[in-house]
N, C-alpha and C. Protein backbone atom coordinates (compact mmCIF):
# COMPACT_ATOMS: atom_id res chain seq x y z
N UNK A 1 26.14 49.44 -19.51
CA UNK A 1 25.75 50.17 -20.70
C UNK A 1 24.85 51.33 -20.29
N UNK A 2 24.85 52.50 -20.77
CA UNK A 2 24.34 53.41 -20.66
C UNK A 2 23.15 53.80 -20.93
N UNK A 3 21.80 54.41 -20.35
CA UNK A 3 20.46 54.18 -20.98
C UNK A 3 20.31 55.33 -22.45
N UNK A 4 19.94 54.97 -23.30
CA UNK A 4 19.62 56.17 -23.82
C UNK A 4 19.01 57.43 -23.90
N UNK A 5 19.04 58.40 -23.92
CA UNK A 5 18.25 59.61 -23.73
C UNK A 5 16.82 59.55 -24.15
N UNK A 6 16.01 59.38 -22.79
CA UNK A 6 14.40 59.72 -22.89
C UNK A 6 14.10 60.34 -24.79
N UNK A 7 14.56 61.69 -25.02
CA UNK A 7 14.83 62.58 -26.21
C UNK A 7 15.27 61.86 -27.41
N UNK A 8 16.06 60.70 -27.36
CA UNK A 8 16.60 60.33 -28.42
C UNK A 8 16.24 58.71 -29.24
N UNK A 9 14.81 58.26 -27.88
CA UNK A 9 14.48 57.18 -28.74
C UNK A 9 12.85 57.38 -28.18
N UNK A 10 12.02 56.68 -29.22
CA UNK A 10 10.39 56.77 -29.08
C UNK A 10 10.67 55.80 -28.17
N UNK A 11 10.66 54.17 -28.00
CA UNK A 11 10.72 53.95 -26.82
C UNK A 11 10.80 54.48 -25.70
N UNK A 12 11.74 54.57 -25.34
CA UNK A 12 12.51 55.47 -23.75
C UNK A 12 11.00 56.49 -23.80
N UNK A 13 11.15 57.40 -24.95
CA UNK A 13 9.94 58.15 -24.63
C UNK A 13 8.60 57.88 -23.98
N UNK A 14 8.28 56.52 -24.86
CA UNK A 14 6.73 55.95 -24.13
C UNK A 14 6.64 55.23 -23.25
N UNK A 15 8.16 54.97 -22.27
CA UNK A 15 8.26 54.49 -21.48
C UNK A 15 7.74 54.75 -20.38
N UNK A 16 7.17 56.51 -20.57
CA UNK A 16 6.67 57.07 -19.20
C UNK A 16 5.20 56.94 -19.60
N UNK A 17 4.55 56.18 -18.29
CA UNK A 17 3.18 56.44 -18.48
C UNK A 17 2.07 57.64 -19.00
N UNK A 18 2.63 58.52 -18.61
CA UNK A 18 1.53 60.00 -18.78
C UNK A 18 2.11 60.11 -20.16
N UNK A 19 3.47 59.56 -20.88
CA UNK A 19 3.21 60.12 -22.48
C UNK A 19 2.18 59.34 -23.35
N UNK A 20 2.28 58.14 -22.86
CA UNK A 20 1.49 56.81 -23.14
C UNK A 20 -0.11 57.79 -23.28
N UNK A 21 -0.20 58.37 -22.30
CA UNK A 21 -1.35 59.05 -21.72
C UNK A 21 -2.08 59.99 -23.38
N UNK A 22 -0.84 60.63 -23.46
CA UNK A 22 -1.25 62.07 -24.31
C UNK A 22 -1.54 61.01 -25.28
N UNK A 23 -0.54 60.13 -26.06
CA UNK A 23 -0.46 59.76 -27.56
C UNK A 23 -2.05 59.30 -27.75
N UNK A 24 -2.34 58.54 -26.26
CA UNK A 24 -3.67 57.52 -26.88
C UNK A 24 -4.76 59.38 -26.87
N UNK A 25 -4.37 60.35 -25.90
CA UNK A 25 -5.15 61.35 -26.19
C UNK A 25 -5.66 61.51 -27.64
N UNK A 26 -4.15 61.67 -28.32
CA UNK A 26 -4.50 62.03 -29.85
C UNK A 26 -4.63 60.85 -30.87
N UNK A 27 -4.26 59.97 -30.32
CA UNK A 27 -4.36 58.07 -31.26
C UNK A 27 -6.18 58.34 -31.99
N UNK A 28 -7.00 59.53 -32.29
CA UNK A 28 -8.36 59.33 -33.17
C UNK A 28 -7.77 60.30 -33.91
N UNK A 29 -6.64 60.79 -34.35
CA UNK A 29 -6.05 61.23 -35.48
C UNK A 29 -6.23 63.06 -35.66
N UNK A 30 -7.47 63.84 -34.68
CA UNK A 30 -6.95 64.72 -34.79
C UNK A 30 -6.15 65.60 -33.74
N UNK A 31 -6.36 66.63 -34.36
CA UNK A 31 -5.75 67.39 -33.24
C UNK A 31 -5.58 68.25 -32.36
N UNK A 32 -4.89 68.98 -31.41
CA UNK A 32 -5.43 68.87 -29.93
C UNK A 32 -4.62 69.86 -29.63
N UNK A 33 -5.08 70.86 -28.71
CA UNK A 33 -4.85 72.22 -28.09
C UNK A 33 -4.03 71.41 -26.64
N UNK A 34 -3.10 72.39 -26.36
CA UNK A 34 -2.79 72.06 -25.20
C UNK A 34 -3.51 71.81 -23.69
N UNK A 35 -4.35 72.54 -23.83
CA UNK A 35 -5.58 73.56 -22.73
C UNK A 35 -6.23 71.71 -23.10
N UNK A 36 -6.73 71.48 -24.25
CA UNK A 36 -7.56 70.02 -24.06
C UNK A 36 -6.87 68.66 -23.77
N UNK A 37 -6.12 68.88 -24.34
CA UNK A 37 -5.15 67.77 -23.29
C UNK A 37 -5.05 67.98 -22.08
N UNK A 38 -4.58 69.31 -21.34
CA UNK A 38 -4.64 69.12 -19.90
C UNK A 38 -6.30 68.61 -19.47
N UNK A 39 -6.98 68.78 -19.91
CA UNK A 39 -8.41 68.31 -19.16
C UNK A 39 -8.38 66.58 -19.58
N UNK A 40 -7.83 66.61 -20.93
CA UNK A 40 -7.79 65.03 -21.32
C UNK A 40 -7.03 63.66 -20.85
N UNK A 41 -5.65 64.42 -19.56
CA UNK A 41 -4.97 63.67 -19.47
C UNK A 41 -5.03 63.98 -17.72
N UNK A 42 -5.79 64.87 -17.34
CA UNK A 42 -6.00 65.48 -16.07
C UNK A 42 -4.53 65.69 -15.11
N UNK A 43 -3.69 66.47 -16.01
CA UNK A 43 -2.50 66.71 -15.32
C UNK A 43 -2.09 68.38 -15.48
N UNK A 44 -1.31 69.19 -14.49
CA UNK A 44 -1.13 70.53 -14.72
C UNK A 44 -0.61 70.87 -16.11
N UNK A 45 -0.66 71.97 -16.78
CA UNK A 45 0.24 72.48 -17.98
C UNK A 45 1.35 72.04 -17.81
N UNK A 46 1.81 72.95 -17.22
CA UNK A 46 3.62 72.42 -17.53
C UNK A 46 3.64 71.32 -17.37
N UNK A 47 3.78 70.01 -16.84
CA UNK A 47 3.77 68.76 -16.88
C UNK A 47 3.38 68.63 -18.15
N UNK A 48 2.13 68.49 -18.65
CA UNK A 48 1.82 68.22 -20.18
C UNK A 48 2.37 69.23 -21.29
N UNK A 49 3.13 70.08 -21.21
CA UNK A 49 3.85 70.58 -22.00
C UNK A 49 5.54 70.19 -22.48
N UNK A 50 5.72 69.79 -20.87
CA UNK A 50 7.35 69.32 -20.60
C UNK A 50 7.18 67.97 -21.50
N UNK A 51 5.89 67.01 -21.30
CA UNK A 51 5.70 65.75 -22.20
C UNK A 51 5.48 65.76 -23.37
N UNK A 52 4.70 67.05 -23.67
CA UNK A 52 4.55 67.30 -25.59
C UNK A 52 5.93 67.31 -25.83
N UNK A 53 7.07 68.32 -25.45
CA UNK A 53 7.78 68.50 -25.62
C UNK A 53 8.87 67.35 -25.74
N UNK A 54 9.10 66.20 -25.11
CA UNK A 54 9.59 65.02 -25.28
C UNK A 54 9.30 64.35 -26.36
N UNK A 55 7.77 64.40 -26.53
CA UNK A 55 7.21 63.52 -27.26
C UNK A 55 7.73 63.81 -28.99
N UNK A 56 7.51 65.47 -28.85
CA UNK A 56 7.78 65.99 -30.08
C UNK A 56 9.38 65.98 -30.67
N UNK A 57 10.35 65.98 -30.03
CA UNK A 57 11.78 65.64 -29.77
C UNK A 57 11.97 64.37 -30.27
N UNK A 58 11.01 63.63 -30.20
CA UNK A 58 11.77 62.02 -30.10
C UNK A 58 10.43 62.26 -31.67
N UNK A 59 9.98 62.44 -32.20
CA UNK A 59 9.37 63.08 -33.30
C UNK A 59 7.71 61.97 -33.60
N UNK A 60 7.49 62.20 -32.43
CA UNK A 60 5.83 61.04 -31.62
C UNK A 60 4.88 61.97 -32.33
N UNK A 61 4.83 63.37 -31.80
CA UNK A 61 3.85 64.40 -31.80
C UNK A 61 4.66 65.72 -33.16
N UNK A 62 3.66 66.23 -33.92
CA UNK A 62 4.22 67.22 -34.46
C UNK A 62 3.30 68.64 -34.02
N UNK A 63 3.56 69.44 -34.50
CA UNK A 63 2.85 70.96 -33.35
C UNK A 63 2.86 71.51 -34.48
N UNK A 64 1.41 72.77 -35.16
CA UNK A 64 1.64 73.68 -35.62
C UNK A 64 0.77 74.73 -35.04
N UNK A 65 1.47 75.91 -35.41
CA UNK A 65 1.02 77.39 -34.67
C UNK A 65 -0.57 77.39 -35.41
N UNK A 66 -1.28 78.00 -34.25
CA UNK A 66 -2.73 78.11 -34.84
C UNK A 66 -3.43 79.44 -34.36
N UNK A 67 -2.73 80.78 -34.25
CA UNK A 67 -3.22 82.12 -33.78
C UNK A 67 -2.13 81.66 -32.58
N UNK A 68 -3.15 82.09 -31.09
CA UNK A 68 -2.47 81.80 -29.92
C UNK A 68 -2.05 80.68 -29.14
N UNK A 69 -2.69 79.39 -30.15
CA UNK A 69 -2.28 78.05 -30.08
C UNK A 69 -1.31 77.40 -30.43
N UNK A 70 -1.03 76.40 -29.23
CA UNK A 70 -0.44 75.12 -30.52
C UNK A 70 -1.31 74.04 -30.53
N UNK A 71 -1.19 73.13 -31.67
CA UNK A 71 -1.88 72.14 -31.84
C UNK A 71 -1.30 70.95 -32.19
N UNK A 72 -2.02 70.18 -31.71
CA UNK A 72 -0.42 68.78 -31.69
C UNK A 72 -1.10 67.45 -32.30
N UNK A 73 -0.85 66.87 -32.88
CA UNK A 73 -1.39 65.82 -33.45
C UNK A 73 -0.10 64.57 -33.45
N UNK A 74 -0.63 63.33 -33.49
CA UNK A 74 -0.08 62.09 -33.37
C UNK A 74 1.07 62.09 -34.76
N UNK A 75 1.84 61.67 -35.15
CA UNK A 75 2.68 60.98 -36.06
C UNK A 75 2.93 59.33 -36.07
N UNK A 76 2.03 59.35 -36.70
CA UNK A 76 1.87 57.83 -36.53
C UNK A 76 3.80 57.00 -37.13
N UNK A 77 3.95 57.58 -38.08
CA UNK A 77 5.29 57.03 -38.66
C UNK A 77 6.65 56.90 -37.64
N UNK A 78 6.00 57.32 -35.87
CA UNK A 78 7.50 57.45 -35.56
C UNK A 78 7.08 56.00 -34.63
N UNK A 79 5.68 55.89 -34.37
CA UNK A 79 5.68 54.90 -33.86
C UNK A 79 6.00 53.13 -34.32
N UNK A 80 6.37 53.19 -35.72
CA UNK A 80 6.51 52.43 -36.65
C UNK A 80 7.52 51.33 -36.18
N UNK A 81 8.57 51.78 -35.25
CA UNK A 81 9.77 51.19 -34.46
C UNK A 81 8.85 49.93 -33.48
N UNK A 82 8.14 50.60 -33.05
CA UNK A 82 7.48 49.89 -31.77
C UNK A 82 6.46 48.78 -32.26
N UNK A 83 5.74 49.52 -33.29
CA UNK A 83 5.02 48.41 -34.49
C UNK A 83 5.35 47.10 -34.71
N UNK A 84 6.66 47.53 -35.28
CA UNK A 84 7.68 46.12 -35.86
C UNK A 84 8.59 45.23 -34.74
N UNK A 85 8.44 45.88 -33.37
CA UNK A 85 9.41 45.40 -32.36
C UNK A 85 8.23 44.36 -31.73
N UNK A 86 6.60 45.05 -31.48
CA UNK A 86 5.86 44.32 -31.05
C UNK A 86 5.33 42.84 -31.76
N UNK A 87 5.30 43.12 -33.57
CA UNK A 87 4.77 42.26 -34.28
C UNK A 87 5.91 41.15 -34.56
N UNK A 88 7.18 41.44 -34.05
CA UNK A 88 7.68 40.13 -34.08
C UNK A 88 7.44 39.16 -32.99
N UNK A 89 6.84 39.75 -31.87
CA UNK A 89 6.48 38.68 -30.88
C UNK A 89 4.94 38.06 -31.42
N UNK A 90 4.23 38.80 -32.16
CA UNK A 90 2.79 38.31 -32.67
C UNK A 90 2.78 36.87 -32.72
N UNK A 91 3.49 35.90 -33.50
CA UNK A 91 3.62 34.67 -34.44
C UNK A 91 3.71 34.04 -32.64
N UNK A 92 4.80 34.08 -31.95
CA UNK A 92 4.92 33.37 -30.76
C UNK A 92 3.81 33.53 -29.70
N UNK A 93 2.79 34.84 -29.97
CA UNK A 93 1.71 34.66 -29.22
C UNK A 93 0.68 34.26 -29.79
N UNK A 94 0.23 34.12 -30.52
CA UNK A 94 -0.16 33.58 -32.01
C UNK A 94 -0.68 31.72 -31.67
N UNK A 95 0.76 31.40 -31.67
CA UNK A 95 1.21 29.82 -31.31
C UNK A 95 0.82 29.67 -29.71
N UNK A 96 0.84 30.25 -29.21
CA UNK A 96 0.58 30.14 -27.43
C UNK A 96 -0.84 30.34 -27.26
N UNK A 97 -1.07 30.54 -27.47
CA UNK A 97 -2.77 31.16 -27.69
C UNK A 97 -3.27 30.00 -28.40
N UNK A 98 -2.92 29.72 -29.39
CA UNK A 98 -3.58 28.17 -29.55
C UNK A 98 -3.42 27.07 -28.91
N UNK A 99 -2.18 26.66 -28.43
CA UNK A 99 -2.03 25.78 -27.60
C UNK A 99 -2.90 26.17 -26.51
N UNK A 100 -3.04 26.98 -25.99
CA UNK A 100 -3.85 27.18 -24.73
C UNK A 100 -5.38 26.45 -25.22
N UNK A 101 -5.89 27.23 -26.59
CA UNK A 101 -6.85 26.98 -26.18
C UNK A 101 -7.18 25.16 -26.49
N UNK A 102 -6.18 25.12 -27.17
CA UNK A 102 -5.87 22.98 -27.01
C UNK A 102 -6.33 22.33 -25.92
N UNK A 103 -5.69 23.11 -25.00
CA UNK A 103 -5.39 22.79 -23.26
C UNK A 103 -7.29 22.90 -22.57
N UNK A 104 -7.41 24.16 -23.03
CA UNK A 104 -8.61 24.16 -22.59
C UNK A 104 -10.36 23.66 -23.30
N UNK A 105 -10.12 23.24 -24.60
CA UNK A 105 -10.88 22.41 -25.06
C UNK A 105 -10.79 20.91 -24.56
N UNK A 106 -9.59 20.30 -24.30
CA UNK A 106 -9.22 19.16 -24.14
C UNK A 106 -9.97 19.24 -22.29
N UNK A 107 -10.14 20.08 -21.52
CA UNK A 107 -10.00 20.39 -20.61
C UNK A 107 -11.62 20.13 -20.47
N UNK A 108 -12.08 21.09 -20.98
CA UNK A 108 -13.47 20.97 -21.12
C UNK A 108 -14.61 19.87 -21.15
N UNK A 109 -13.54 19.12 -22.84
CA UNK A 109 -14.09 17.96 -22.60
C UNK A 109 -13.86 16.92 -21.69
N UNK A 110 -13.19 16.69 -21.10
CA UNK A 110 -12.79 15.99 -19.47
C UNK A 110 -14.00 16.21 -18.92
N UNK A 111 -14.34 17.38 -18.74
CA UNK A 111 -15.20 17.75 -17.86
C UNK A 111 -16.39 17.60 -18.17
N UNK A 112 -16.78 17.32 -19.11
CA UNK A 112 -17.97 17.06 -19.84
C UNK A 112 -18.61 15.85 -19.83
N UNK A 113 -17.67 15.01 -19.99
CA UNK A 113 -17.61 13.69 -20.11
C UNK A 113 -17.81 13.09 -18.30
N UNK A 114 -16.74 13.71 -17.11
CA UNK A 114 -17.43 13.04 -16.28
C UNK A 114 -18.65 13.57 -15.65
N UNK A 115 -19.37 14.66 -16.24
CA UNK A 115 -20.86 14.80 -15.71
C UNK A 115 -21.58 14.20 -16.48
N UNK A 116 -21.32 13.46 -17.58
CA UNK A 116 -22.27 12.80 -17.84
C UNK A 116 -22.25 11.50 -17.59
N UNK A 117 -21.48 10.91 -17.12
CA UNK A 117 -21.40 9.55 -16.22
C UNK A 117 -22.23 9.67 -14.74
N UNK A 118 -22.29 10.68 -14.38
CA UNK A 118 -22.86 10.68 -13.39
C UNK A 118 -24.50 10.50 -13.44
């Protein structure tokens, strides 16, 4: 089966670390000059432009003209896919996470119990 185009799904998109990079850049909701992202994500322009540019494609980031700027801010609604893909595993980590800590109360008290025999 064929992978899908980086461009054509938010996944694939945030699959690359350095986009991961920008989004949490702008994840406090406002928004952000190119010039501050490169200091924010400590990578050359073009690199962080070629990634706005993905990001904005797969419709992560939206851009509006600001004089000689652009300015790019998060879209939270595209990440909405990834939201609902992650929160169905919630309930099964949810359940594992308690059992653990079963394991490790039960665990504890073991341990509790033979220092005080001693």
């Amino acid at each position: 089966m064929a992978r899908a185009a980086t461009t054509a799904d938010t996944f694939n998109a945030l699959a690359e670390p350095r986009r991961r990079q920008l989004v949490d850049a702008l994840a406090d909701g406002g928004e952000r000059a190119v010039n501050e992202l490169v200091h924010r994500v400590e990578l050359p322009q073009p690199q962080v432009s070629k990634h706005l540019r993905v990001l904005r494609e797969v419709g992560v980031v939206d851009v509006r003209d600001h004089g000689r700027q652009r300015l790019y801010r998060l879209n939270g609604r595209a990440l909405k896919p990834i939201h609902d893909w992650v929160s169905s595993y919630e309930r099964l980590w949810s359940e594992r996470f308690d059992e653990l800590d079963l394991v490790l109360d039960d665990l504890k008290r073991k341990e509790e119990g033979d220092d005080g025999g001693e």
